[in-house]
Protein backbone atom coordinates (compact mmCIF):
# COMPACT_ATOMS: atom_id res chain seq x y z
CA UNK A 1 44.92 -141.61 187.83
CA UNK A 2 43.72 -138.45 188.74
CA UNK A 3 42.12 -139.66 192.13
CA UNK A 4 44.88 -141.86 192.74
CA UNK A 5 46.95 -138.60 192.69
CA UNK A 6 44.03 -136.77 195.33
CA UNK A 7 43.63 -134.21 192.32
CA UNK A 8 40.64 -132.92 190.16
CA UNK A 9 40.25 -134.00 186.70
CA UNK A 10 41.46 -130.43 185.47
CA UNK A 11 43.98 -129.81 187.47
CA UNK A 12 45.37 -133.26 186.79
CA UNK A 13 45.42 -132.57 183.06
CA UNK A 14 46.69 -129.50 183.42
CA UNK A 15 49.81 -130.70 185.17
CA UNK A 16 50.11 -133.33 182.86
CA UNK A 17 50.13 -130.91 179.93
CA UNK A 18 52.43 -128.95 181.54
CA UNK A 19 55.07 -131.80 181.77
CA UNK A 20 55.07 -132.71 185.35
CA UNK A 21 55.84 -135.94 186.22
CA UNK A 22 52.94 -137.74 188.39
CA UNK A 23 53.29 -140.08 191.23
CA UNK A 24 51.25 -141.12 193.71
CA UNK A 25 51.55 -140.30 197.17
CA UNK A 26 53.57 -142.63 199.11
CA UNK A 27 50.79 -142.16 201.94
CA UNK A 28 47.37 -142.42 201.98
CA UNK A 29 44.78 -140.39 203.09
CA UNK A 30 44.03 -142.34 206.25
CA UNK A 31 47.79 -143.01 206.32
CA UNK A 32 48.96 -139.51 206.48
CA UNK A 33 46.00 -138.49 209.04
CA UNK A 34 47.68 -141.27 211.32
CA UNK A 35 51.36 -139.50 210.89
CA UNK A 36 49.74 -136.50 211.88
CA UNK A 37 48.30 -137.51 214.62
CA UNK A 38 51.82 -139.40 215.84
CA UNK A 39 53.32 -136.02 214.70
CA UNK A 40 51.45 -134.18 217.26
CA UNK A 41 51.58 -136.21 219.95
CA UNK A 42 55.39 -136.15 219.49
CA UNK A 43 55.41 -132.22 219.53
CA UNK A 44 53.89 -132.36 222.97
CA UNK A 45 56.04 -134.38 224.28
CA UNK A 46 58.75 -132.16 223.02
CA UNK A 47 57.19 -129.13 224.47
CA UNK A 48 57.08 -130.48 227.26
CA UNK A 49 60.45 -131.45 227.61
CA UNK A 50 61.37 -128.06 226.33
CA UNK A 51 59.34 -126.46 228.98
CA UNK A 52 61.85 -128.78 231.69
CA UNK A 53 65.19 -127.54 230.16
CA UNK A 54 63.91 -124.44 230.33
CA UNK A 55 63.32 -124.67 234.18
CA UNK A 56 66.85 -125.93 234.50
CA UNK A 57 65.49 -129.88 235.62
CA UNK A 58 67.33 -132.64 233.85
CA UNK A 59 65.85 -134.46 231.04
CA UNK A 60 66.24 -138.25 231.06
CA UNK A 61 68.31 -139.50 227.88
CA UNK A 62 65.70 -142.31 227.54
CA UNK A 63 62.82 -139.90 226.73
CA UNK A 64 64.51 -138.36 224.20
CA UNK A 65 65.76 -141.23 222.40
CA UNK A 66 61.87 -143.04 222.78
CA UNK A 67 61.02 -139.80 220.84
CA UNK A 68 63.89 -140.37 217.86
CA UNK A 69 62.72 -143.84 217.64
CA UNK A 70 59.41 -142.55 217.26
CA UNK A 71 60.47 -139.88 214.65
CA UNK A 72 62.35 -143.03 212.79
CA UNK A 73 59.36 -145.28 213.08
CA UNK A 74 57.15 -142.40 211.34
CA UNK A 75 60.03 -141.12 208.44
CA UNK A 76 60.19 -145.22 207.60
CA UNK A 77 56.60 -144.92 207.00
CA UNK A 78 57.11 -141.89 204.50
CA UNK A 79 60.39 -143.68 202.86
């Protein structure tokens, strides 16, 4: 259970002792690696359209609802 969890042996047992309540991560390893990586790209696409406001230009409503169905795609993968 312990590597299921992505903990040492110890550590494990100490949170167990301790009362915690262990669950797996809903994610992966490779999994979350993948939502970083989407994460990221998303943040520089945000900067970037930050960086456009900023310069007074107007931002087209379709990038910035591709980006919050992007943002749902990846919170349906952590849900």
């Amino acid at each position: 259970m312990a590597k299921e969890l992505q903990m040492s042996v110890p550590a494990f047992c100490k949170k167990k002792a301790q009362g915690a309540k262990m669950k797996p991560p809903r994610v992966n390893k490779e999994g979350a690696i993948e939502i970083a990586r989407q994460l990221r790209a998303i943040g520089n696409n945000v900067n970037q359209l930050t960086k456009r406001a900023n310069e007074s230009k107007a931002i087209p409503i379709e990038e910035l609802q591709e980006i919050q169905k992007e943002l749902g795609a990846i919170w349906q993968q952590l849900s």
